[in-house]
C-alpha atoms as a PDB file:
ATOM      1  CA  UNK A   1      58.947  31.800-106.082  1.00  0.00           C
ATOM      2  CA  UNK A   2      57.550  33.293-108.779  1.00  0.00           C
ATOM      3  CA  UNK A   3      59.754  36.445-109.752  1.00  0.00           C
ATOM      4  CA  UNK A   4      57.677  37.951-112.414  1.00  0.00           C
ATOM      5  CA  UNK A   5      54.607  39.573-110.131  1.00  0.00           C
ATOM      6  CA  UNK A   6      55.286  41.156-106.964  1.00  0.00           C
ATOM      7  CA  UNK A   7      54.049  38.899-103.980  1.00  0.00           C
ATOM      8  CA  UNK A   8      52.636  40.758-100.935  1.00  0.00           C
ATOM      9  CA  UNK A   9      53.494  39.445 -97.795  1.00  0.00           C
ATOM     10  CA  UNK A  10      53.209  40.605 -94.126  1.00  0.00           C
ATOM     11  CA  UNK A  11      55.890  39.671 -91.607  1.00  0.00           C
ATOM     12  CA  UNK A  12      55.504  39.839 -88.198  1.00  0.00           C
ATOM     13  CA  UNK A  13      57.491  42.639 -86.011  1.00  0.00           C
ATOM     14  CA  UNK A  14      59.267  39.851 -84.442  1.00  0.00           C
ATOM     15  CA  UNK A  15      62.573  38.883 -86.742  1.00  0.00           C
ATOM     16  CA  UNK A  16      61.289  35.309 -88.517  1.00  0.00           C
ATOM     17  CA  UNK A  17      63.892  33.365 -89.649  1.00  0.00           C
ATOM     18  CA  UNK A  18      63.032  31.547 -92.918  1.00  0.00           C
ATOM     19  CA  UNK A  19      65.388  30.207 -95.324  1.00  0.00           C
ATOM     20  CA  UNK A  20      63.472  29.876 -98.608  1.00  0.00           C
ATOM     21  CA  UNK A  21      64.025  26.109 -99.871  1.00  0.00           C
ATOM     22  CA  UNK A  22      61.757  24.991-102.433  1.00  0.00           C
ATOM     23  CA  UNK A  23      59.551  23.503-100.021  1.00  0.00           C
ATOM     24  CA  UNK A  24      58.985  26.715 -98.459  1.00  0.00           C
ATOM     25  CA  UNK A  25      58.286  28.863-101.088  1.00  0.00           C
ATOM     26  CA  UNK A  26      55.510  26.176-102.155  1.00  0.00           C
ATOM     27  CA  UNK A  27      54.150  27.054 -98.696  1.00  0.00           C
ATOM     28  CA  UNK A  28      54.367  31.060 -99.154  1.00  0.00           C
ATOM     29  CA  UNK A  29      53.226  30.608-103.305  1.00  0.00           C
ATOM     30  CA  UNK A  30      50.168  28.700-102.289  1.00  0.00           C
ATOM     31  CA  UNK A  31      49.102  31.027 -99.252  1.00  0.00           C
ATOM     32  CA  UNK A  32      49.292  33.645-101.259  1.00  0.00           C
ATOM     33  CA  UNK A  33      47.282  32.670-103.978  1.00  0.00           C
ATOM     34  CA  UNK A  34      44.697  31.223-101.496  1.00  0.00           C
ATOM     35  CA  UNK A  35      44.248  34.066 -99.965  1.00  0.00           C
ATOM     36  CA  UNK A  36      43.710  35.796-103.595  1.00  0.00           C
ATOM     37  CA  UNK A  37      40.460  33.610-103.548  1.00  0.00           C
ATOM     38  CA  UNK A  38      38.977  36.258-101.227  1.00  0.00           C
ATOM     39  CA  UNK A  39      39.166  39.206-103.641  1.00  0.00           C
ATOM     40  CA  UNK A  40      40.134  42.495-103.394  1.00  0.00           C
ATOM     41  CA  UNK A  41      38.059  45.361-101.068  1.00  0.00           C
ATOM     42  CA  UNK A  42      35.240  46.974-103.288  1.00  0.00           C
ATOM     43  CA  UNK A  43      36.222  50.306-102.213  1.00  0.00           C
ATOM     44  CA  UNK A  44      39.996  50.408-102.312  1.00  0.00           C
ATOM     45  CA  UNK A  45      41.022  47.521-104.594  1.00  0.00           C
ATOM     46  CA  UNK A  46      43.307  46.197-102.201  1.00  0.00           C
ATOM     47  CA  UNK A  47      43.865  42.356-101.364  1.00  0.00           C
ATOM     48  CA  UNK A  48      41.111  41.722 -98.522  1.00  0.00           C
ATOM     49  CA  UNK A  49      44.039  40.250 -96.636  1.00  0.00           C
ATOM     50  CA  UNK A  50      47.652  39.754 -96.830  1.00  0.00           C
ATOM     51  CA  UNK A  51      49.278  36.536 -95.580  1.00  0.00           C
ATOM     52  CA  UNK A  52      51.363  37.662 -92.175  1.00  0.00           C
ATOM     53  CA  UNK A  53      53.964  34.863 -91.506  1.00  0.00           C
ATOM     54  CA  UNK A  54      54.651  34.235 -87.834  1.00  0.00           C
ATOM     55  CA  UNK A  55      57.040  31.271 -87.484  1.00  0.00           C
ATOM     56  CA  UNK A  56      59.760  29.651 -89.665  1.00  0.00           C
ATOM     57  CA  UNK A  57      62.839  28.162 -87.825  1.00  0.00           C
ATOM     58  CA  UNK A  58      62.459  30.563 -85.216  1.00  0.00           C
ATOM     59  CA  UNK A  59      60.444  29.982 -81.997  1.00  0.00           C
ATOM     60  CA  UNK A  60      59.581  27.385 -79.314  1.00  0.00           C
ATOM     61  CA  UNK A  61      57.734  24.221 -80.918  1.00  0.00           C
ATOM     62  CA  UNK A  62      56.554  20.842 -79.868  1.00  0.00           C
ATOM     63  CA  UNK A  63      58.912  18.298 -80.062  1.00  0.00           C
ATOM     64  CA  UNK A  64      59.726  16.184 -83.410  1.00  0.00           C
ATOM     65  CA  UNK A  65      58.361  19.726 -85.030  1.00  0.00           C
ATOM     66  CA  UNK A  66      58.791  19.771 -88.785  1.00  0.00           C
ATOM     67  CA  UNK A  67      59.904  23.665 -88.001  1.00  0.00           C
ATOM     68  CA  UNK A  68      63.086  22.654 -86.921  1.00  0.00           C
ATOM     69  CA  UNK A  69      64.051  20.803 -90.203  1.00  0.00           C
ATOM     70  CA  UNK A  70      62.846  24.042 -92.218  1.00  0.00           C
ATOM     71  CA  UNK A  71      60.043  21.978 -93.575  1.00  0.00           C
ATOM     72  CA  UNK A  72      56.959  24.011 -91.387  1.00  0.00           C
ATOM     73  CA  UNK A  73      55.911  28.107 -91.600  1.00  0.00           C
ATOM     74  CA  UNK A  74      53.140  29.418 -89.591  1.00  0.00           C
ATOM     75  CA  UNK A  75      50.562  32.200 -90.640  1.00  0.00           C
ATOM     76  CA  UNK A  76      48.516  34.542 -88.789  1.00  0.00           C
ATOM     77  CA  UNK A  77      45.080  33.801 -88.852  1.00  0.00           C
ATOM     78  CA  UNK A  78      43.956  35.488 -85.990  1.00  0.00           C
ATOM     79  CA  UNK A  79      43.456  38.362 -88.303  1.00  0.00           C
ATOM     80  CA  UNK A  80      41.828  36.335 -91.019  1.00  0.00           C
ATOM     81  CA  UNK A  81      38.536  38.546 -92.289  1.00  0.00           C
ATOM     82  CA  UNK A  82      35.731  36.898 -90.754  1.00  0.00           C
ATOM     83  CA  UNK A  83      33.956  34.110 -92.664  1.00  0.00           C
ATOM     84  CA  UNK A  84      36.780  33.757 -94.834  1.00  0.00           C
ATOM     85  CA  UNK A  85      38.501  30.949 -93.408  1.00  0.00           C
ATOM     86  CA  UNK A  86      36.539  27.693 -95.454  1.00  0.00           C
ATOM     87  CA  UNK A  87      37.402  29.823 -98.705  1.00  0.00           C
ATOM     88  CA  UNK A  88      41.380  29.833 -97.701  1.00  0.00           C
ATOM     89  CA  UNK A  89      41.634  26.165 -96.590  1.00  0.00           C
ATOM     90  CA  UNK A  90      39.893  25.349-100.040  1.00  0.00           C
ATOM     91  CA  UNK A  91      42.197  26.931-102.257  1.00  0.00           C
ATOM     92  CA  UNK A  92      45.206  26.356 -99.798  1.00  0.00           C
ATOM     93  CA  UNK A  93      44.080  22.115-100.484  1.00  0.00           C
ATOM     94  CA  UNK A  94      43.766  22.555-104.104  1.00  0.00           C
ATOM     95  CA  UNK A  95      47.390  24.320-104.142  1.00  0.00           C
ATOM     96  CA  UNK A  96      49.090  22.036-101.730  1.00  0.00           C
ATOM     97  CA  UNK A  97      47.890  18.741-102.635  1.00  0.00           C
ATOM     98  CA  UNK A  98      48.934  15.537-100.772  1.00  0.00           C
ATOM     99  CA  UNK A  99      52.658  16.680-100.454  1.00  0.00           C
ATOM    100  CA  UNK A 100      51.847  19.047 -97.151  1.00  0.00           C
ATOM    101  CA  UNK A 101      49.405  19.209 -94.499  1.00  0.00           C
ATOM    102  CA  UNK A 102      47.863  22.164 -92.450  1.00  0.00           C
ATOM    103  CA  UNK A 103      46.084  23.134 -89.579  1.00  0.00           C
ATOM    104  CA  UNK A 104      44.607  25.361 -87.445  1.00  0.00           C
ATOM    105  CA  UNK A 105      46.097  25.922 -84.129  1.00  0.00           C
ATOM    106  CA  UNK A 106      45.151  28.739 -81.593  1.00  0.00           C
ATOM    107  CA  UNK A 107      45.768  31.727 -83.476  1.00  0.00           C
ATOM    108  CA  UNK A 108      47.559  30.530 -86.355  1.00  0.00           C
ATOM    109  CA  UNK A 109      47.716  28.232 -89.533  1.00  0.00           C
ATOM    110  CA  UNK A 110      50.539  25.678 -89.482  1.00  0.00           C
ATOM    111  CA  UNK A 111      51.759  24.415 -92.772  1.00  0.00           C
ATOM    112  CA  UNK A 112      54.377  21.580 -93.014  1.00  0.00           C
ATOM    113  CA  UNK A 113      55.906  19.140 -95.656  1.00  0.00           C
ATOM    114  CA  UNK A 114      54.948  15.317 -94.969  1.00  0.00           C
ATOM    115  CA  UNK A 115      57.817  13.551 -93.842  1.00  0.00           C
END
């Protein structure tokens, strides 16, 4: 990650177990500057919203997951400022390129490494 600017980033209250390989902080580098695409709040100057990740290693997933190989973080999107989510998955493409894929699930956005 990149250690010269602070990155702002939301866990859940529920302990998330993520070990940081370089694969996942691709993952949490590209959300975060996808979500930058949104902008700050006019009145406050704050980031309009700030990635909340939900799922690492941790957690019940569907079998053959990519979570349990570390290679798979989930993100809260249930919260996602409304209208905002084309603008994300945009930016989140142009970061991630062919090496991942994502999706939307229920009320989240799954990000894994192709195997």
């Amino acid at each position: 990650m990149d250690t010269t600017r602070p990155v702002r980033l939301k866990l859940t209250h529920v302990p998330t177990v993520v070990i940081i390989t370089p694969e996942n902080a691709t993952i949490i580098n590209a959300m975060v500057r996808s979500v930058m695409a949104l902008g700050n709040c006019p009145m406050c100057k704050a980031p309009t919203y700030i990635p909340c990740l939900t799922s690492g290693l941790d957690g019940i997933h569907s079998a053959g997951s990519r979570h349990y190989a570390n290679a798979a973080l989930d993100f809260r999107s249930s919260d996602w400022p409304l209208g905002s989510r084309d603008t994300v998955l945009r930016a989140l493409a142009g970061e991630l390129g062919n090496d991942f894929t994502y999706r939307i699930e229920s009320d989240h956005l799954h990000i894994e490494r192709r195997a």
